[in-house]
N, C-alpha and C. Protein backbone atom coordinates (compact mmCIF):
# COMPACT_ATOMS: atom_id res chain seq x y z
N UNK A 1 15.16 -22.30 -4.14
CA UNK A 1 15.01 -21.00 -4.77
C UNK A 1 14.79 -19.97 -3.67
N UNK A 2 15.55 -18.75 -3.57
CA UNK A 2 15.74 -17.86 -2.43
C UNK A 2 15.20 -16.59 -3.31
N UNK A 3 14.42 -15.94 -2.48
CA UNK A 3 14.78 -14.51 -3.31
C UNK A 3 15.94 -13.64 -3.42
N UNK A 4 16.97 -13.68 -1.97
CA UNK A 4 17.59 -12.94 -1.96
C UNK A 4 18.64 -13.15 -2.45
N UNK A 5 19.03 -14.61 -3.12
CA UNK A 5 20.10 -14.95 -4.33
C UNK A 5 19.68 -14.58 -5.77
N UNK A 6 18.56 -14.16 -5.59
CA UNK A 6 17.90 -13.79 -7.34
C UNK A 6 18.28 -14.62 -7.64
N UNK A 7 18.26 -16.22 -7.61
CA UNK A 7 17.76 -17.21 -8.70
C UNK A 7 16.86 -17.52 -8.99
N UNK A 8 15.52 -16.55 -9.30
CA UNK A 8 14.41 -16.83 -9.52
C UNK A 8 14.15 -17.12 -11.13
N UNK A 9 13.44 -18.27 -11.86
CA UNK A 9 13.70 -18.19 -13.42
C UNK A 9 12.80 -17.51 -13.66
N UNK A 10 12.99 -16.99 -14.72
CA UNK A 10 12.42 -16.26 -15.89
C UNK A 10 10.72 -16.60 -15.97
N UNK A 11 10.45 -17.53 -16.00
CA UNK A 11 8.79 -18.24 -16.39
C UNK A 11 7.54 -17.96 -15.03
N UNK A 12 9.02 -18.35 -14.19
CA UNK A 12 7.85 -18.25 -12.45
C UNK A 12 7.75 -16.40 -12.53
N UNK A 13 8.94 -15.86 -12.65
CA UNK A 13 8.68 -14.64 -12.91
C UNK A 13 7.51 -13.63 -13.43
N UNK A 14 7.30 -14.20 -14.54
CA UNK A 14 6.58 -13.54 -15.65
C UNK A 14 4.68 -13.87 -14.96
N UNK A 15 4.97 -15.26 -14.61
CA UNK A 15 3.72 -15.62 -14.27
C UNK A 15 3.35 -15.10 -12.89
N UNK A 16 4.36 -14.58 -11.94
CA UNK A 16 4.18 -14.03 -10.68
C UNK A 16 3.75 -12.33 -11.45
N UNK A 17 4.22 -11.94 -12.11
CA UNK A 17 4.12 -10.81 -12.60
C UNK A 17 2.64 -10.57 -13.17
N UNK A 18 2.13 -11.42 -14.31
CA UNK A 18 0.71 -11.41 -14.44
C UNK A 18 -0.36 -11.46 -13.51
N UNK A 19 -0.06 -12.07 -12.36
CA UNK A 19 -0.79 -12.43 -11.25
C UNK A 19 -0.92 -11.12 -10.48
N UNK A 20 0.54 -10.67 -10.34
CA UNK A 20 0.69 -9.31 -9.48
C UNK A 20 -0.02 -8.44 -10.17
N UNK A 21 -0.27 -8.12 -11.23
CA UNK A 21 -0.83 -7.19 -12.39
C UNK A 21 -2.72 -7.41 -12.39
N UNK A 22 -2.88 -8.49 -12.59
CA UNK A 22 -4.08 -8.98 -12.17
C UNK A 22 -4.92 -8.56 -10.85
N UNK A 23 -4.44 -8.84 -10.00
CA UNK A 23 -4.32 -8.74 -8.65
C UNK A 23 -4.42 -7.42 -8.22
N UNK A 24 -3.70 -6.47 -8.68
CA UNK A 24 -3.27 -5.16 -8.72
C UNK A 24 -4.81 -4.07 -9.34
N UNK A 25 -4.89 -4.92 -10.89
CA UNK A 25 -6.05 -4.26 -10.90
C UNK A 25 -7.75 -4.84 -10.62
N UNK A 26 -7.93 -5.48 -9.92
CA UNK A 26 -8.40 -6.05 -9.41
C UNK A 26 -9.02 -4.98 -7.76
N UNK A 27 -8.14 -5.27 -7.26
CA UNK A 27 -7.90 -4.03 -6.08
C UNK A 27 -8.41 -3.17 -6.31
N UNK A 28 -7.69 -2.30 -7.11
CA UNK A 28 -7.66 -1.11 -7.60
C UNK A 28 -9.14 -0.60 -8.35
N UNK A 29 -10.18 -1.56 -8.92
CA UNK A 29 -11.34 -1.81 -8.77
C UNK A 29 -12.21 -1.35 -8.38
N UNK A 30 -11.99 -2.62 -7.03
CA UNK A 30 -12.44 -2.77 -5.54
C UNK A 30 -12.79 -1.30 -4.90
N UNK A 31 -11.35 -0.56 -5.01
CA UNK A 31 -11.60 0.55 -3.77
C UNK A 31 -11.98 1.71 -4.66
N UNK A 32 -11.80 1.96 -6.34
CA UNK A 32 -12.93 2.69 -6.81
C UNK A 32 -14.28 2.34 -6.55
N UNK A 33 -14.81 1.66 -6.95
CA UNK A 33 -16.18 1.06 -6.89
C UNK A 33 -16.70 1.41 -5.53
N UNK A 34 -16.42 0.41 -4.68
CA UNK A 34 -16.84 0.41 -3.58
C UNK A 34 -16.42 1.48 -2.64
N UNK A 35 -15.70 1.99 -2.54
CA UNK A 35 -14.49 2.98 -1.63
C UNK A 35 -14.54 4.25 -2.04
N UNK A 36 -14.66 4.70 -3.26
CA UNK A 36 -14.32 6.13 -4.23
C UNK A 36 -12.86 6.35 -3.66
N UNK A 37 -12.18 5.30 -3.76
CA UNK A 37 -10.79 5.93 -3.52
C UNK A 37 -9.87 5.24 -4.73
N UNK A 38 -8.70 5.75 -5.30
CA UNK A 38 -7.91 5.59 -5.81
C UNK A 38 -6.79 4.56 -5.25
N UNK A 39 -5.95 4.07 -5.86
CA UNK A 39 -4.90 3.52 -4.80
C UNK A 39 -3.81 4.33 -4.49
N UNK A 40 -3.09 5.47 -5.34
CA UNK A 40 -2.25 6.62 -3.88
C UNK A 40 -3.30 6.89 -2.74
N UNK A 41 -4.45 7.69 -2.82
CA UNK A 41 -5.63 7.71 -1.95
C UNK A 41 -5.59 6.88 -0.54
N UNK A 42 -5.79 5.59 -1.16
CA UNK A 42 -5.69 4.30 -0.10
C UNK A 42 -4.43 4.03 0.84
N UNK A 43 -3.32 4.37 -0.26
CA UNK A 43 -1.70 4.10 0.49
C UNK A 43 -1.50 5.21 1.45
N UNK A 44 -2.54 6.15 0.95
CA UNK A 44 -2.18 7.54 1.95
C UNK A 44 -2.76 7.19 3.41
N UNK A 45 -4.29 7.12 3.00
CA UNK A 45 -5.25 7.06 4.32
C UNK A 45 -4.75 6.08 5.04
N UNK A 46 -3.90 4.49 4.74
CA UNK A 46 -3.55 3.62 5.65
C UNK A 46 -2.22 4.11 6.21
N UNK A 47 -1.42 4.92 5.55
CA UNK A 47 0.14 5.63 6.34
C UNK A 47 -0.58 6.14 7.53
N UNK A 48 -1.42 6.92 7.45
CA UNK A 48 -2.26 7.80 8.45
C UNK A 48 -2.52 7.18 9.05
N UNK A 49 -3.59 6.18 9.14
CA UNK A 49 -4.16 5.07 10.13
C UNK A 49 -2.89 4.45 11.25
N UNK A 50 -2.16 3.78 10.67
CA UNK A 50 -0.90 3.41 10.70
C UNK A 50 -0.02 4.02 11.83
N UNK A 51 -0.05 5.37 11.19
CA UNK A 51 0.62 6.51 12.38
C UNK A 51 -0.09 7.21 14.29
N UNK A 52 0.60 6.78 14.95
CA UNK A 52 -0.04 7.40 16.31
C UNK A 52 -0.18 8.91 16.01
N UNK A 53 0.51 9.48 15.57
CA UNK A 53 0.54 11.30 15.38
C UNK A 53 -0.52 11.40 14.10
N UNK A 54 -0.66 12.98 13.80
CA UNK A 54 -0.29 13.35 12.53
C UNK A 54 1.20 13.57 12.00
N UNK A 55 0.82 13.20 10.58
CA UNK A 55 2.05 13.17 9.88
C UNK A 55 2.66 14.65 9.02
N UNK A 56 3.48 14.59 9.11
CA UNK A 56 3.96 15.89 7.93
C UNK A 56 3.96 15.30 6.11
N UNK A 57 3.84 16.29 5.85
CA UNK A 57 2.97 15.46 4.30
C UNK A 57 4.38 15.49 3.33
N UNK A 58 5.18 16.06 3.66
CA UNK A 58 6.85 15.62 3.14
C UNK A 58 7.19 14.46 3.53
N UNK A 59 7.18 14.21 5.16
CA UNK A 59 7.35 13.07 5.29
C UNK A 59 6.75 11.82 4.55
N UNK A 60 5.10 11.84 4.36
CA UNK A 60 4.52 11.31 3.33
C UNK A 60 5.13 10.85 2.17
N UNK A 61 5.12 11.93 1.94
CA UNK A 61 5.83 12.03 0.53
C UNK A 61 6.93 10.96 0.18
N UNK A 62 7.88 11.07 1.26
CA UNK A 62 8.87 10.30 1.23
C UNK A 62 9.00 8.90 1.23
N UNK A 63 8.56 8.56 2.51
CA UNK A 63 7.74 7.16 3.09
C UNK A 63 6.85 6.73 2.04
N UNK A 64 6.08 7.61 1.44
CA UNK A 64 4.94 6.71 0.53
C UNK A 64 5.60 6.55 -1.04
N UNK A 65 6.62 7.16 -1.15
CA UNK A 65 7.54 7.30 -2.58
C UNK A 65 6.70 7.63 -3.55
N UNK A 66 6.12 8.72 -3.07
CA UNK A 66 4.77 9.66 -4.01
C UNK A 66 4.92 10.92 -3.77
N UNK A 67 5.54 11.42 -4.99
CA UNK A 67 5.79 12.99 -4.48
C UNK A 67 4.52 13.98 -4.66
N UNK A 68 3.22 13.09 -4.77
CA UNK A 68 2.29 14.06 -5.56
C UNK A 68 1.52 13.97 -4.09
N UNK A 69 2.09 13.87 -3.04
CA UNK A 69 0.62 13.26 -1.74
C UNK A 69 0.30 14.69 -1.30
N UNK A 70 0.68 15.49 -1.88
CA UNK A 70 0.26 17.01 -1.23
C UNK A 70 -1.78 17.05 -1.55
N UNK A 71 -0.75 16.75 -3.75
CA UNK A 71 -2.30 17.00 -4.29
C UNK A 71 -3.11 15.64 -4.04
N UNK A 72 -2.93 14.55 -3.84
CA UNK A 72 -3.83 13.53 -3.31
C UNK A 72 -4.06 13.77 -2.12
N UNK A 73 -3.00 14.38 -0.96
CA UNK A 73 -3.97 14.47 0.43
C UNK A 73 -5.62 16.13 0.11
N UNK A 74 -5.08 16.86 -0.89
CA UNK A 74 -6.17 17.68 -0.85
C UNK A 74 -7.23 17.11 -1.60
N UNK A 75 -7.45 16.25 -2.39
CA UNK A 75 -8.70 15.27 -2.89
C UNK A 75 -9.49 14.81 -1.93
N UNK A 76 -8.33 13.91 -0.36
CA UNK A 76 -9.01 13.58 0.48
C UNK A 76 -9.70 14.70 1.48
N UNK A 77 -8.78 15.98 1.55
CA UNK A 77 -9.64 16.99 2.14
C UNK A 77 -11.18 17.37 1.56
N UNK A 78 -10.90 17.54 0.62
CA UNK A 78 -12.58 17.94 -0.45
C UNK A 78 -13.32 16.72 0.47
N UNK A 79 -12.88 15.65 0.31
CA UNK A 79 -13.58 14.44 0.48
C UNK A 79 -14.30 14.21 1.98
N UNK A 80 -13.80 15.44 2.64
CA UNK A 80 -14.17 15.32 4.64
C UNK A 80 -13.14 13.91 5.29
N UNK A 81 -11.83 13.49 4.18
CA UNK A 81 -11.40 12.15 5.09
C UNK A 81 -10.31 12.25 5.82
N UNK A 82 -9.84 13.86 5.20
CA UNK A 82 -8.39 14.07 6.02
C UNK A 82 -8.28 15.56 6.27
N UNK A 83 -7.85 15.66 7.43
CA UNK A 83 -7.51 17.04 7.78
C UNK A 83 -5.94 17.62 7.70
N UNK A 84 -6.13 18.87 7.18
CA UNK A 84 -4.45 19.55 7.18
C UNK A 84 -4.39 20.44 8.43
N UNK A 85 -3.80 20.44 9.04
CA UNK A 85 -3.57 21.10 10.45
C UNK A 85 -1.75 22.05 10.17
N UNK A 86 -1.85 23.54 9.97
CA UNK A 86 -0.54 23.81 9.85
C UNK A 86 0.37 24.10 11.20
N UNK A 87 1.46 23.91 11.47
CA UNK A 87 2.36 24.10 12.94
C UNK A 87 4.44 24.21 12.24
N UNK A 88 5.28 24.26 13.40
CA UNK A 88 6.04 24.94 13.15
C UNK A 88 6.79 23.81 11.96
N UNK A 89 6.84 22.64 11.71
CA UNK A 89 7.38 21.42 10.93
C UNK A 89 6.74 21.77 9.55
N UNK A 90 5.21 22.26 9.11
CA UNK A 90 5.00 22.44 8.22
C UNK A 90 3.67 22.04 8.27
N UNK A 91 2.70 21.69 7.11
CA UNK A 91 1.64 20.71 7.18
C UNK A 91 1.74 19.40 7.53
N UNK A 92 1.05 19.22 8.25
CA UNK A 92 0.74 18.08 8.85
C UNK A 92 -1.00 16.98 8.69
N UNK A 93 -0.81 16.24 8.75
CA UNK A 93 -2.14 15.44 8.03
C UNK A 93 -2.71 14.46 8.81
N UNK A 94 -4.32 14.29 8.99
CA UNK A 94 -4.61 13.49 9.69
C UNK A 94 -6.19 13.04 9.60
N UNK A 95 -6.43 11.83 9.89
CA UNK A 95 -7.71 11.39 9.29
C UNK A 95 -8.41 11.96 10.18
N UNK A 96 -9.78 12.16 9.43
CA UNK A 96 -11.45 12.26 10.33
C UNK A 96 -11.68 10.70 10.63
N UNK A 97 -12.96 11.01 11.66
CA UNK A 97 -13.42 9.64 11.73
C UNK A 97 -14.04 9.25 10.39
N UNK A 98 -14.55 10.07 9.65
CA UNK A 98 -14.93 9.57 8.38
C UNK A 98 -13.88 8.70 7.10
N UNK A 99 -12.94 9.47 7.53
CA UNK A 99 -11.25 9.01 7.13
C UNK A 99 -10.86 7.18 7.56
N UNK A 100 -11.19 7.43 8.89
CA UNK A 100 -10.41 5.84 9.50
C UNK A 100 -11.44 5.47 9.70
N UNK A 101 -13.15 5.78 9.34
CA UNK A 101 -13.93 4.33 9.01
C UNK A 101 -13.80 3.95 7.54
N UNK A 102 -13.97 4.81 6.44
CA UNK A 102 -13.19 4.22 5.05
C UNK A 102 -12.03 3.19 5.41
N UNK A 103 -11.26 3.85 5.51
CA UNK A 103 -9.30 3.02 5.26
C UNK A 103 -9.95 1.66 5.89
N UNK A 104 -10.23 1.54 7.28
CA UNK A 104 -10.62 0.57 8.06
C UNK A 104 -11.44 -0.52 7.30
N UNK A 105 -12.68 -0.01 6.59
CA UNK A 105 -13.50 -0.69 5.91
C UNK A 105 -12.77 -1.17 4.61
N UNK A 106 -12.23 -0.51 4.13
CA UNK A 106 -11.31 -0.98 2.46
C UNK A 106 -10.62 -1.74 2.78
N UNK A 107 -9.92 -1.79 4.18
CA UNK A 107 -8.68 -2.48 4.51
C UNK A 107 -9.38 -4.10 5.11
N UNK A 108 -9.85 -3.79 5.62
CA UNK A 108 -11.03 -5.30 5.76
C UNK A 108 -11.09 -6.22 4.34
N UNK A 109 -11.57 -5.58 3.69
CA UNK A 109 -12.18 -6.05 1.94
C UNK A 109 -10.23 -6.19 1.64
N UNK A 110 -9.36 -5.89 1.22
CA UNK A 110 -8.58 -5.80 1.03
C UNK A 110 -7.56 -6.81 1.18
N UNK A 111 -7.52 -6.98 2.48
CA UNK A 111 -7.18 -8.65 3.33
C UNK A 111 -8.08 -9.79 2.84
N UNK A 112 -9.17 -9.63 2.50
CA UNK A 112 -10.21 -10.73 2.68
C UNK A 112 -9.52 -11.19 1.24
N UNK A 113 -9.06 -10.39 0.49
CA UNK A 113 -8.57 -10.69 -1.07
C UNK A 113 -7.58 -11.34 -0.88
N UNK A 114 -6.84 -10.67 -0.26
CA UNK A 114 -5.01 -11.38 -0.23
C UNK A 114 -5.04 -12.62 0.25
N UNK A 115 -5.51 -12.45 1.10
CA UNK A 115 -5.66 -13.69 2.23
C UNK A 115 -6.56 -14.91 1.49
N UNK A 116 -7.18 -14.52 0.52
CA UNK A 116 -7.98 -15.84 -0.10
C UNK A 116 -7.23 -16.20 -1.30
N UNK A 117 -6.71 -15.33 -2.15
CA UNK A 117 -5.66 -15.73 -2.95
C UNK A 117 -3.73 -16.60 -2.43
N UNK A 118 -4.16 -16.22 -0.89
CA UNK A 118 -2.71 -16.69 -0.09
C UNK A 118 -3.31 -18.25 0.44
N UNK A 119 -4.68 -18.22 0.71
CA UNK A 119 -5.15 -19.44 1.48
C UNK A 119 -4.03 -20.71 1.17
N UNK A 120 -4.89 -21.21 -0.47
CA UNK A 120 -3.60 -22.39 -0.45
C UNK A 120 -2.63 -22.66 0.02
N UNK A 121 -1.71 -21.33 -0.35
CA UNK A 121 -0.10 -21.78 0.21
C UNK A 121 0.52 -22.40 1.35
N UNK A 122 1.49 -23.05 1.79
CA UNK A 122 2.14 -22.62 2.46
C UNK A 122 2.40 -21.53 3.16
N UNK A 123 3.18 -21.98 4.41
CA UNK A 123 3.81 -20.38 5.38
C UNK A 123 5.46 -20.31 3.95
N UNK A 124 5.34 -21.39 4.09
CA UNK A 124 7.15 -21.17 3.14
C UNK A 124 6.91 -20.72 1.68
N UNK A 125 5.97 -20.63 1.29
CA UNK A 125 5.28 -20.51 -0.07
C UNK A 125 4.80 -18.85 -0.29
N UNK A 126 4.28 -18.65 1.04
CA UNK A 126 3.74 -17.35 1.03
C UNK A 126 4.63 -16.11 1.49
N UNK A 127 5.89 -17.01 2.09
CA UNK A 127 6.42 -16.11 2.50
C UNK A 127 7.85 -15.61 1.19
N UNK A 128 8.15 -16.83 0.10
CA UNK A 128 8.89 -16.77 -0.76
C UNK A 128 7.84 -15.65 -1.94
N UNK A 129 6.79 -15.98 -2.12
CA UNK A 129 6.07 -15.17 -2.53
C UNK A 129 5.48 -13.90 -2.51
N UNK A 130 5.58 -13.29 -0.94
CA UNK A 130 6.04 -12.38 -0.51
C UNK A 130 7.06 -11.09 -0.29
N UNK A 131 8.29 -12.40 -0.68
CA UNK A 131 9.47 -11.56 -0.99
C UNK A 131 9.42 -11.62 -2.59
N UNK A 132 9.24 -12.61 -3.37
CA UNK A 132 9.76 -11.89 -4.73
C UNK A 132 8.34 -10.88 -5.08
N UNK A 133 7.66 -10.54 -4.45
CA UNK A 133 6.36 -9.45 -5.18
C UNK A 133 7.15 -8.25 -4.56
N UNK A 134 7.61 -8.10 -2.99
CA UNK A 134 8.51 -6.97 -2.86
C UNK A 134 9.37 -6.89 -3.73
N UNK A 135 10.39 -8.10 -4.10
CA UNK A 135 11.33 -7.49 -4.92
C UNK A 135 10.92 -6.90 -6.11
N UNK A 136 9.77 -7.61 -7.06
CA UNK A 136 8.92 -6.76 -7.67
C UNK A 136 8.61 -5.44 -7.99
N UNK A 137 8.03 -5.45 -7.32
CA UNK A 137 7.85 -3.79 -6.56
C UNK A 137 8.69 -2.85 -6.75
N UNK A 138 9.67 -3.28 -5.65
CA UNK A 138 10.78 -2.53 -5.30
C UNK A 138 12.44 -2.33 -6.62
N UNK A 139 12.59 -3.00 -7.14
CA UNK A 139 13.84 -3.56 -8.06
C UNK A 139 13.28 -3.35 -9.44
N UNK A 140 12.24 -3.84 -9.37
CA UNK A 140 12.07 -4.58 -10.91
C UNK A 140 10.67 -3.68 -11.83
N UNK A 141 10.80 -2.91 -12.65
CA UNK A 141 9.90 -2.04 -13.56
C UNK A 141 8.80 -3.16 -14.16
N UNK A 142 7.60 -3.31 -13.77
CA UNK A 142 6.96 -4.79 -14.38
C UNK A 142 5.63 -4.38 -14.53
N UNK A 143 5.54 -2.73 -15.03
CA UNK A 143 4.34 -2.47 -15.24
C UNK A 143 5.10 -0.97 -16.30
N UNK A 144 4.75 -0.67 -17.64
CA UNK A 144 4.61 0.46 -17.80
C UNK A 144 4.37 2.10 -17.13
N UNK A 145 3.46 1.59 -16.08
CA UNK A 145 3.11 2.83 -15.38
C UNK A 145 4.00 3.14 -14.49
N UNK A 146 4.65 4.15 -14.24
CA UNK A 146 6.05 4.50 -13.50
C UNK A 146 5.05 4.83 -11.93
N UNK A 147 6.07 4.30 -11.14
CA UNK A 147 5.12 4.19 -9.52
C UNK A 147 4.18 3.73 -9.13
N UNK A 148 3.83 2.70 -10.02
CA UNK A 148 2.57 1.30 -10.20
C UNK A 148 3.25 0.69 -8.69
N UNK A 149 2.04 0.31 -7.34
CA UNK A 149 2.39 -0.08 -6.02
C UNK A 149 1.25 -1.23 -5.86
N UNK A 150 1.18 -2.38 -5.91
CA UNK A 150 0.02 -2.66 -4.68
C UNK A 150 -0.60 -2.13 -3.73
N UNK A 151 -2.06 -2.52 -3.85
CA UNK A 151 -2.39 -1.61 -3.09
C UNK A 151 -3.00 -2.74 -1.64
N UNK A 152 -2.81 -3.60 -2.06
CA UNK A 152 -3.14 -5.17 -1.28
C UNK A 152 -2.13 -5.86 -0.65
N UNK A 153 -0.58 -5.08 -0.20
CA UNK A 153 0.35 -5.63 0.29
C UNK A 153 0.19 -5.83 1.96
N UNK A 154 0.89 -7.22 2.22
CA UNK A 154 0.14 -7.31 4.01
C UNK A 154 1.35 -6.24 4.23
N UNK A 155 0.55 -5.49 5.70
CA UNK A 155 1.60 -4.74 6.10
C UNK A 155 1.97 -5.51 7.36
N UNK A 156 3.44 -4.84 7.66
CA UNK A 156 3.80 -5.63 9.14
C UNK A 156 3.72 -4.92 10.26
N UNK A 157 3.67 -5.27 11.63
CA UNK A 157 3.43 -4.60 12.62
C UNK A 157 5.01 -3.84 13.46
N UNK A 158 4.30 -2.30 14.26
CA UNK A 158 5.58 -2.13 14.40
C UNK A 158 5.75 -2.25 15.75
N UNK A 159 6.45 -1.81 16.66
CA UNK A 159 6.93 -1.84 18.14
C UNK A 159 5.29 -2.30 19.07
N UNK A 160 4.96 -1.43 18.91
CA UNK A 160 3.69 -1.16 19.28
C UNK A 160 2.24 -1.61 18.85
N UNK A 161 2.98 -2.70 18.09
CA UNK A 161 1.67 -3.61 17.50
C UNK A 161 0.44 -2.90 16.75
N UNK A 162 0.88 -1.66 16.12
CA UNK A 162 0.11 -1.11 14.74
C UNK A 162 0.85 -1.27 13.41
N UNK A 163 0.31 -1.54 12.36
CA UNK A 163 0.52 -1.90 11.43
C UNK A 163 1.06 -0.88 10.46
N UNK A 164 2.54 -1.17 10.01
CA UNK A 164 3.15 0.14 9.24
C UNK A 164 2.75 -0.41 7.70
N UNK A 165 2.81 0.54 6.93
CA UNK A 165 2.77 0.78 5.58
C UNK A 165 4.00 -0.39 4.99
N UNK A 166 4.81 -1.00 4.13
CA UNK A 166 5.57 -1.46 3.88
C UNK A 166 6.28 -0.44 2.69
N UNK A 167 7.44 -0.32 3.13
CA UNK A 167 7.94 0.41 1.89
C UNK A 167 9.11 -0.62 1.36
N UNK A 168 10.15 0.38 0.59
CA UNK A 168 11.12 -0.37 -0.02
C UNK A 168 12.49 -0.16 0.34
N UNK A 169 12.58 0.03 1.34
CA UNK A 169 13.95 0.47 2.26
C UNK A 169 14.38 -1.08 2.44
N UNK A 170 14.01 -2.34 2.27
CA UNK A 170 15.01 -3.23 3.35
C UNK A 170 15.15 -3.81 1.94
């Protein structure tokens, strides 16, 4: 069973889907409770982390496939976690240290989840599992809520051995 032949059946599906849903709010929880953050909130502050620069908040926008990160990055402004800095590209966005000790700290707790729900598996298990929750994600409508994301997805590292956001480009 491959993901990228979509012969995945119907049953493993549904039950990967409850899990993802579970899982999802679960998280999502987590970083209210403990965090006062939302999960756009969270997907934002780790793009940021993520990034050597500040970012332009279109670009955001784009990359995070959230066209609302204007009004979620100004929640995190109220909040002292992100700064707007304006220049000739437009607004541009970037954490406080108060900013990247949150993300940092959520993102700790965050892993400790995935990673204990991944323990059992396999590398071949986790990594088939991996791809059909992207395809998930990415392909497949498996939540009512339109732009429903994980907020617990591992991210991968980029050139430079910092950790990018995962989107749905590949």
């Amino acid at each position: 069973m491959t993901v990228d032949d979509h012969d995945v059946d119907a049953p493993l599906w549904e039950e990967l889907s409850r899990l993802y849903l579970t899982a999802t709010d679960a998280l999502d929880q987590l970083l209210a409770t403990r965090y006062r953050l939302t999960a756009p909130e969270y997907r934002l502050l780790a793009a940021l982390l993520a990034a050597p620069e500040p970012q332009t908040l279109a670009g955001l926008a784009v990359r995070l496939a959230q066209p609302d990160v204007r009004d979620v990055s100004r929640g995190l402004v109220d909040a002292g976690l992100v700064l707007i800095e304006e220049d000739d590209s437009g607004e541009r966005a970037r954490l406080t240290i108060n900013g990247r000790d949150r993300v940092r700290a959520a993102r700790r707790d965050v892993r400790d989840i995935t990673d204990g729900v991944a323990a059992p598996l396999t590398a071949q298990e986790r990594g088939t599992l991996g791809g059909l929750l992207r395809r998930m994600r990415c392909t497949t409508p498996i939540s009512p809520e339109a732009g429903r994301r994980p907020v617990g997805a591992p991210e991968s590292m980029s050139a430079v051995g910092q950790p990018t956001p995962e989107t749905c480009d590949a």
